[in-house]
PDB file of N, CA and C in Angstrom:
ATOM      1  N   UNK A   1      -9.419  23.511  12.289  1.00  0.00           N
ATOM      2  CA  UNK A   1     -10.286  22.358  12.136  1.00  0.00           C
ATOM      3  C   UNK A   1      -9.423  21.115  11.987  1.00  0.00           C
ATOM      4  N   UNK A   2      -9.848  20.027  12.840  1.00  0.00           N
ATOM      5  CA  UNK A   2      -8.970  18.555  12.681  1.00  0.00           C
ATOM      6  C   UNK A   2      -9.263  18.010  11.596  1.00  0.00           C
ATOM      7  N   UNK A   3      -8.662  17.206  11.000  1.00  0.00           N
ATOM      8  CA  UNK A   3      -8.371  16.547   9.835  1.00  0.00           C
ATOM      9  C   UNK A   3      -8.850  15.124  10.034  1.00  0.00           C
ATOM     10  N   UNK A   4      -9.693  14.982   9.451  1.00  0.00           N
ATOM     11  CA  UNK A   4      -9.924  13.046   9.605  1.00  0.00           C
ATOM     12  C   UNK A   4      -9.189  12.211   9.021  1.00  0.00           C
ATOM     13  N   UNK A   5      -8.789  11.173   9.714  1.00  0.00           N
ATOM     14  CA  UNK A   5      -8.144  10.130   8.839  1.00  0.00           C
ATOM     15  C   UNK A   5      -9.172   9.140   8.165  1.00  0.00           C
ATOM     16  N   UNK A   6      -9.139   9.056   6.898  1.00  0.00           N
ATOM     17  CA  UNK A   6     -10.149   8.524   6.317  1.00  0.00           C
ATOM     18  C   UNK A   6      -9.596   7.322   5.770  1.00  0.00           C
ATOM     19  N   UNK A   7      -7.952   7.257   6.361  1.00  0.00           N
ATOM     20  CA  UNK A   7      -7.594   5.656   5.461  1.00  0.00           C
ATOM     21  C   UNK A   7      -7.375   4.722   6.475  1.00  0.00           C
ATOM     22  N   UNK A   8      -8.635   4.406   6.866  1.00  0.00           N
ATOM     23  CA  UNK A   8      -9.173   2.968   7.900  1.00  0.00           C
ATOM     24  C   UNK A   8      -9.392   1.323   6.742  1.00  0.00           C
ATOM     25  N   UNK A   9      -8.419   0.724   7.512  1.00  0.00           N
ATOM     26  CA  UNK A   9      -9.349  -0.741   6.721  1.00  0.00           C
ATOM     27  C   UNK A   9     -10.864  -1.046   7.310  1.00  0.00           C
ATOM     28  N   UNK A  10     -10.977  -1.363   6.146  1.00  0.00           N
ATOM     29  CA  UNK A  10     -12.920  -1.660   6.622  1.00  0.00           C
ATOM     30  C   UNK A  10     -12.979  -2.876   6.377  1.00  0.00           C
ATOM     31  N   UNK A  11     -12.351  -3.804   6.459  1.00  0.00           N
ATOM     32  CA  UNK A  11     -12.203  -5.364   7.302  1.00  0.00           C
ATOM     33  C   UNK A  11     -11.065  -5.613   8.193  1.00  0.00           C
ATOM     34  N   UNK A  12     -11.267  -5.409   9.330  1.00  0.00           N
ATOM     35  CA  UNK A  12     -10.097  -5.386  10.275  1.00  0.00           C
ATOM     36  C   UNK A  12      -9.119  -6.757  10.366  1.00  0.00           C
ATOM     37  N   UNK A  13      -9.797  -7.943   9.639  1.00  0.00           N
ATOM     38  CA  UNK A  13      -9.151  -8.882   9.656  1.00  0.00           C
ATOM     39  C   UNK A  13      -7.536  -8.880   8.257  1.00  0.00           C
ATOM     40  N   UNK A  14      -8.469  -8.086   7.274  1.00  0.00           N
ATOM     41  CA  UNK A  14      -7.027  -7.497   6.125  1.00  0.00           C
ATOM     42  C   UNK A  14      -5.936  -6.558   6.566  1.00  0.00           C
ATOM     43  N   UNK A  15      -6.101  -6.705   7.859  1.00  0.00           N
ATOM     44  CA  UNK A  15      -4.521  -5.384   7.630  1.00  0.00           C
ATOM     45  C   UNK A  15      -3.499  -5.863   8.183  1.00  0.00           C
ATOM     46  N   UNK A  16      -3.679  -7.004   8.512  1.00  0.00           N
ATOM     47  CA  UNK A  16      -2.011  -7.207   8.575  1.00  0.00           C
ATOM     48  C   UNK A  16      -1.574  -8.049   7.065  1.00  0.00           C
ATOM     49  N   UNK A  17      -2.422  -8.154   6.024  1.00  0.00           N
ATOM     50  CA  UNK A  17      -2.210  -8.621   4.664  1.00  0.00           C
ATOM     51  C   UNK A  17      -1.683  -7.495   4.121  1.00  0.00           C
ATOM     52  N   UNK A  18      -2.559  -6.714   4.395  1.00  0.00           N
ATOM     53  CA  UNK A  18      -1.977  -5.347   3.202  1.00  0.00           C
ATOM     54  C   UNK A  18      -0.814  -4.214   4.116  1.00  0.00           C
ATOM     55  N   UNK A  19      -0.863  -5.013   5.464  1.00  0.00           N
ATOM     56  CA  UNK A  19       1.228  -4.074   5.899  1.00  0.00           C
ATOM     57  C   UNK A  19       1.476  -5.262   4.943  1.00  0.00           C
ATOM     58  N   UNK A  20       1.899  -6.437   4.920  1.00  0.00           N
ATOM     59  CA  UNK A  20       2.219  -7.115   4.228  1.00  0.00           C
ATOM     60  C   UNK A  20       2.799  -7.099   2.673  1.00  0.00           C
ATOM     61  N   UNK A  21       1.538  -6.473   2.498  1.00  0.00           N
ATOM     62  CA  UNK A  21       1.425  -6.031   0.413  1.00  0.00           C
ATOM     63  C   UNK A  21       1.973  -4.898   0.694  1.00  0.00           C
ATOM     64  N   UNK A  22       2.321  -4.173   1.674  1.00  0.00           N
ATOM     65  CA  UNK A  22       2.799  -2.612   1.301  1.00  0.00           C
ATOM     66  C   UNK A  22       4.065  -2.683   1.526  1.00  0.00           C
ATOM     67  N   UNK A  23       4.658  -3.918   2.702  1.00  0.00           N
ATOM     68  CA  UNK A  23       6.258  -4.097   2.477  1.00  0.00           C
ATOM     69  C   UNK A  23       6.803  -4.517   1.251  1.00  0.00           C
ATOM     70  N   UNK A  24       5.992  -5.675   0.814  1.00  0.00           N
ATOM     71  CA  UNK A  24       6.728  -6.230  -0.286  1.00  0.00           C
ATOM     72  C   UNK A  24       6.650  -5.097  -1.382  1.00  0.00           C
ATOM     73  N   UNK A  25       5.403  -4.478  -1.856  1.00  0.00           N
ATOM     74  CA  UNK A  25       5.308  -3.491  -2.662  1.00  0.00           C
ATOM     75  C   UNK A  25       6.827  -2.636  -2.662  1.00  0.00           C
ATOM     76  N   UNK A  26       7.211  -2.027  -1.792  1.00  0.00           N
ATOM     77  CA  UNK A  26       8.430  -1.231  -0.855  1.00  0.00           C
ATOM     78  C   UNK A  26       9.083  -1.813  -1.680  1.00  0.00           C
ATOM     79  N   UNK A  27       9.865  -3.196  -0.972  1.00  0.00           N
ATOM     80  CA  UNK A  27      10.450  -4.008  -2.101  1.00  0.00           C
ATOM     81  C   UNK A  27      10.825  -3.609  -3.156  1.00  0.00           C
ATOM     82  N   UNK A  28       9.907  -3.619  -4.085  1.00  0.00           N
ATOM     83  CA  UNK A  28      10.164  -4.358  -4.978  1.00  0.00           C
ATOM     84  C   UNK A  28      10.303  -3.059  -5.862  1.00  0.00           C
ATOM     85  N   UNK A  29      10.097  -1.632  -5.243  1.00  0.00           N
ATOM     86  CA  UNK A  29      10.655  -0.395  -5.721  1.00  0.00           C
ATOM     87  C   UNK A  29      11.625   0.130  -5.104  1.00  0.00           C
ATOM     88  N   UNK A  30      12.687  -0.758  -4.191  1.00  0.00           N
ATOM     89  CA  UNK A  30      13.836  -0.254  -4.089  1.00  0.00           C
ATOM     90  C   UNK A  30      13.945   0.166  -2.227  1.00  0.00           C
ATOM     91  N   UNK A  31      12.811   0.142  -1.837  1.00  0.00           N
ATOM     92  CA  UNK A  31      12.909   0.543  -0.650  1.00  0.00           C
ATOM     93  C   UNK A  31      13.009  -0.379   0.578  1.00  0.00           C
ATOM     94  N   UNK A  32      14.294  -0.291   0.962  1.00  0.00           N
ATOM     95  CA  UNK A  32      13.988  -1.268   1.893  1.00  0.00           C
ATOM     96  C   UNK A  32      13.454  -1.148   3.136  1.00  0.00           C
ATOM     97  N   UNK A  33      13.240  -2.145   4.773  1.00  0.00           N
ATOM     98  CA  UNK A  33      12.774  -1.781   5.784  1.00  0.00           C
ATOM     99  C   UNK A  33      12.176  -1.020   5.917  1.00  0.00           C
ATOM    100  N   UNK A  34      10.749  -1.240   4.925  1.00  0.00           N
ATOM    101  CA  UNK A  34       9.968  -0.032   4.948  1.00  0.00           C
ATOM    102  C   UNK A  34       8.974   0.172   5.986  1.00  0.00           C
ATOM    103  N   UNK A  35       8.785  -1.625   7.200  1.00  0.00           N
ATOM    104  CA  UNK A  35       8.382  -1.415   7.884  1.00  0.00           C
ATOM    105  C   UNK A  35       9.042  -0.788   9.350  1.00  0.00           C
ATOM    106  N   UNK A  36      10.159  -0.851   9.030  1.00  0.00           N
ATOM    107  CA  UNK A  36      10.627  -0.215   9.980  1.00  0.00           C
ATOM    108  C   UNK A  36      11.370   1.386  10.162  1.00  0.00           C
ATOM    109  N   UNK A  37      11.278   2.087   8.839  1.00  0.00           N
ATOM    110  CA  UNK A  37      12.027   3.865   8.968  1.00  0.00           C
ATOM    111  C   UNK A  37      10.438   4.300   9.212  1.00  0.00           C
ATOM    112  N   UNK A  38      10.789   5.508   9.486  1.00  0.00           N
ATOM    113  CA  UNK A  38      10.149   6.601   9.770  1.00  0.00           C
ATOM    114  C   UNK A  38       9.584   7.014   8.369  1.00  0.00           C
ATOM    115  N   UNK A  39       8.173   7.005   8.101  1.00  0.00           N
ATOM    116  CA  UNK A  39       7.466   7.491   6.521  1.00  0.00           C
ATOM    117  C   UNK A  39       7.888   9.118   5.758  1.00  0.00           C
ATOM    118  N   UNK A  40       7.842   9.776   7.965  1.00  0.00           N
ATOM    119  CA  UNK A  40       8.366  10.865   7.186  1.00  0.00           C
ATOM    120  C   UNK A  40       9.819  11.553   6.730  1.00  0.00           C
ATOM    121  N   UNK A  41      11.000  10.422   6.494  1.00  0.00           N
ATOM    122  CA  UNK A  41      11.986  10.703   6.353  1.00  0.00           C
ATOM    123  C   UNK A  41      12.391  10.529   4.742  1.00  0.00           C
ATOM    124  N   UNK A  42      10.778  10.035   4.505  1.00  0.00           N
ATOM    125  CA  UNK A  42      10.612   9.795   2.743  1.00  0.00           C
ATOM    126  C   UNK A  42      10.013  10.572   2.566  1.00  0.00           C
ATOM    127  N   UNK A  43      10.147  11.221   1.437  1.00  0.00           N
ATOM    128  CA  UNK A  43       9.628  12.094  -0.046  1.00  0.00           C
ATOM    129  C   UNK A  43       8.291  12.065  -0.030  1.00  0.00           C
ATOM    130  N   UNK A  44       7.439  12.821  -0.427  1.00  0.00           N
ATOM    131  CA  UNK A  44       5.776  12.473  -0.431  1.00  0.00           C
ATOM    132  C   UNK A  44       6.277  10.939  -1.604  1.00  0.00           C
ATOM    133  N   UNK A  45       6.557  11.611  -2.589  1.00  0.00           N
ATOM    134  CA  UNK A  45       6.757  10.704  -3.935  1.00  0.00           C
ATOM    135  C   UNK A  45       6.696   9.326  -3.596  1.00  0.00           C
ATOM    136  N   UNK A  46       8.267   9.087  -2.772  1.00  0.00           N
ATOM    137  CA  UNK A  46       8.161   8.002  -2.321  1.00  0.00           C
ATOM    138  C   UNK A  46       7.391   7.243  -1.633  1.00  0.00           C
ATOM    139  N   UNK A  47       6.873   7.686  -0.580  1.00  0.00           N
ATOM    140  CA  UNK A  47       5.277   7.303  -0.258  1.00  0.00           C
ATOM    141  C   UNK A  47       4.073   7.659  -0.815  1.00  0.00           C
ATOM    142  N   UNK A  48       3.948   7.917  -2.141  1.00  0.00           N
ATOM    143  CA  UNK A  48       2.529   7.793  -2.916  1.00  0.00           C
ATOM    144  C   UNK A  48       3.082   6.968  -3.696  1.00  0.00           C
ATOM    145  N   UNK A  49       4.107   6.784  -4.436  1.00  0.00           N
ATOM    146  CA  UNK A  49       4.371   5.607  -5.250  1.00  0.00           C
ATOM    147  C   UNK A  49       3.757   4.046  -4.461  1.00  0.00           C
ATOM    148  N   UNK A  50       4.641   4.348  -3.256  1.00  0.00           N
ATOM    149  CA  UNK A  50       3.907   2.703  -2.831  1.00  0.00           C
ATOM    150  C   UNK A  50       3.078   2.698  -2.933  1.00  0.00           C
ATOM    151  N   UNK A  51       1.797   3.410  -2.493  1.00  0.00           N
ATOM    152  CA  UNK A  51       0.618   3.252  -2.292  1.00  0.00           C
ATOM    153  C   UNK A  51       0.379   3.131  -3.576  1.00  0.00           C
ATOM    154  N   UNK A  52       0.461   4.016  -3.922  1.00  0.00           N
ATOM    155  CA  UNK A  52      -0.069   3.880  -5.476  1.00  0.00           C
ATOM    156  C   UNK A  52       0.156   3.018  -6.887  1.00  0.00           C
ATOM    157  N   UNK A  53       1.140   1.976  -6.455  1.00  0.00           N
ATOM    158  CA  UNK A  53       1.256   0.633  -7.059  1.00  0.00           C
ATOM    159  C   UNK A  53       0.908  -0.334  -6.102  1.00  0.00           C
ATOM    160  N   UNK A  54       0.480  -0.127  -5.098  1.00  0.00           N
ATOM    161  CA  UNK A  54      -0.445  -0.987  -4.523  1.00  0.00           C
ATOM    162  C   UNK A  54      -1.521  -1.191  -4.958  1.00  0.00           C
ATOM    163  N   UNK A  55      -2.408   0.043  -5.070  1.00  0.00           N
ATOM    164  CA  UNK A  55      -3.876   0.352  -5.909  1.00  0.00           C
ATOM    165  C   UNK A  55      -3.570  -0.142  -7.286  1.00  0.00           C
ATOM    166  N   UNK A  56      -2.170  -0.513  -8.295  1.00  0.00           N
ATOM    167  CA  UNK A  56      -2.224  -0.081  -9.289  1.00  0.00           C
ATOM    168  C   UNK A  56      -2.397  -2.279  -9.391  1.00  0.00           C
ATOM    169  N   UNK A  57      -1.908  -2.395  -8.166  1.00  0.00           N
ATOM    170  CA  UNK A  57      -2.377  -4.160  -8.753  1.00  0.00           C
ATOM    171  C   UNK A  57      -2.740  -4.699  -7.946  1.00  0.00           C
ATOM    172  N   UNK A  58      -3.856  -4.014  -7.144  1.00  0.00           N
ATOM    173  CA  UNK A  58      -5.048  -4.422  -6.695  1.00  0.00           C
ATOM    174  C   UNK A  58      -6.016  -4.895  -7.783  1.00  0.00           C
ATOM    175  N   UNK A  59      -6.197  -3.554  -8.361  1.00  0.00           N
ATOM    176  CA  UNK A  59      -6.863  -3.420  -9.870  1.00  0.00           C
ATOM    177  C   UNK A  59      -6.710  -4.509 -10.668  1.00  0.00           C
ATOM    178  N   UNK A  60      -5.362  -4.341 -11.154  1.00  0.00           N
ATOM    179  CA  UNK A  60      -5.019  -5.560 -11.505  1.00  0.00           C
ATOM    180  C   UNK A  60      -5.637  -6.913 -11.568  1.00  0.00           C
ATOM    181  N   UNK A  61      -5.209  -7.029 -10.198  1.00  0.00           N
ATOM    182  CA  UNK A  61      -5.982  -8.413  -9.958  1.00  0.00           C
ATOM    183  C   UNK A  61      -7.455  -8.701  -9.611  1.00  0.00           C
ATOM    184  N   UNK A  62      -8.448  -7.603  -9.265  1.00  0.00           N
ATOM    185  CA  UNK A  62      -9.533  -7.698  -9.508  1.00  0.00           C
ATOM    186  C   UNK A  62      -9.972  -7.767 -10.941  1.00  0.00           C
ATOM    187  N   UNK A  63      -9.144  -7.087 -11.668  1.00  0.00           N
ATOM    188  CA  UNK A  63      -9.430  -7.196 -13.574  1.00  0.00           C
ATOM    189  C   UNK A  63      -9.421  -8.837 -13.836  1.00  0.00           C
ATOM    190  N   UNK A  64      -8.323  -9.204 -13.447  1.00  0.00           N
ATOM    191  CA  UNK A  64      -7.729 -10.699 -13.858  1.00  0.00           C
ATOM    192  C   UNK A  64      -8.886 -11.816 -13.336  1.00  0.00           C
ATOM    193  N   UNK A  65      -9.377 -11.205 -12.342  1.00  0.00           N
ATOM    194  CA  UNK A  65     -10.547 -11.830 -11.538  1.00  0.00           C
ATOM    195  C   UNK A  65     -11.688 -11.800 -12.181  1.00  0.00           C
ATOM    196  N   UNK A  66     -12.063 -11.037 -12.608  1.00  0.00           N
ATOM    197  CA  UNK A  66     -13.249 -10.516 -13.315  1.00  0.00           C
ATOM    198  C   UNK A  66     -12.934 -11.171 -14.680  1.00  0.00           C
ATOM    199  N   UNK A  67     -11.839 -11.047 -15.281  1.00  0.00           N
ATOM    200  CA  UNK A  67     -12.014 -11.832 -16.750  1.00  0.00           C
ATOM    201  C   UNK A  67     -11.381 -13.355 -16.809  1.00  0.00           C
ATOM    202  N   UNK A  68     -11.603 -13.903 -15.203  1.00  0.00           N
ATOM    203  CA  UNK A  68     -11.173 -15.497 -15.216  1.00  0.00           C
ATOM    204  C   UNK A  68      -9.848 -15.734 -15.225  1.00  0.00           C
ATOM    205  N   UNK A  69      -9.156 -15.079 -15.538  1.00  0.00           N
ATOM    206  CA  UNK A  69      -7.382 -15.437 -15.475  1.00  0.00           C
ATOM    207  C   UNK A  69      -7.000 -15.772 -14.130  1.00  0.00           C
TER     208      UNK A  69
END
């Protein structure tokens, strides 16, 4: 059975913001040219970390949003 990819942007006009937020994210944990290696020559780790401090200040800043800051 095929596998769906279920991680589509659902505003097509945000994704070249969030390659954007996912290089700098890269960044700023050490990884460089992250738009340019191969994902799978990294660690799962290393690719759920990005993502997952991506989500972690998204949040963030929807919080900060939500309480006016």
């Amino acid at each position: 059975m095929a596998r769906s990819n279920r991680n589509r942007v659902l505003i097509p006009e945000a994704k070249s913001g969030l390659d954007q937020f996912k290089i700098e994210v890269a960044r700023e944990l050490g990884i460089e040219n992250y738009d340019q290696i191969d994902k799978g020559n990294l660690t799962s780790r290393q690719n759920g970390y990005v993502g997952g401090t991506m989500v972690k200040k998204m949040v963030e800043a929807y919080e900060n949003g939500l309480a006016g800051k």
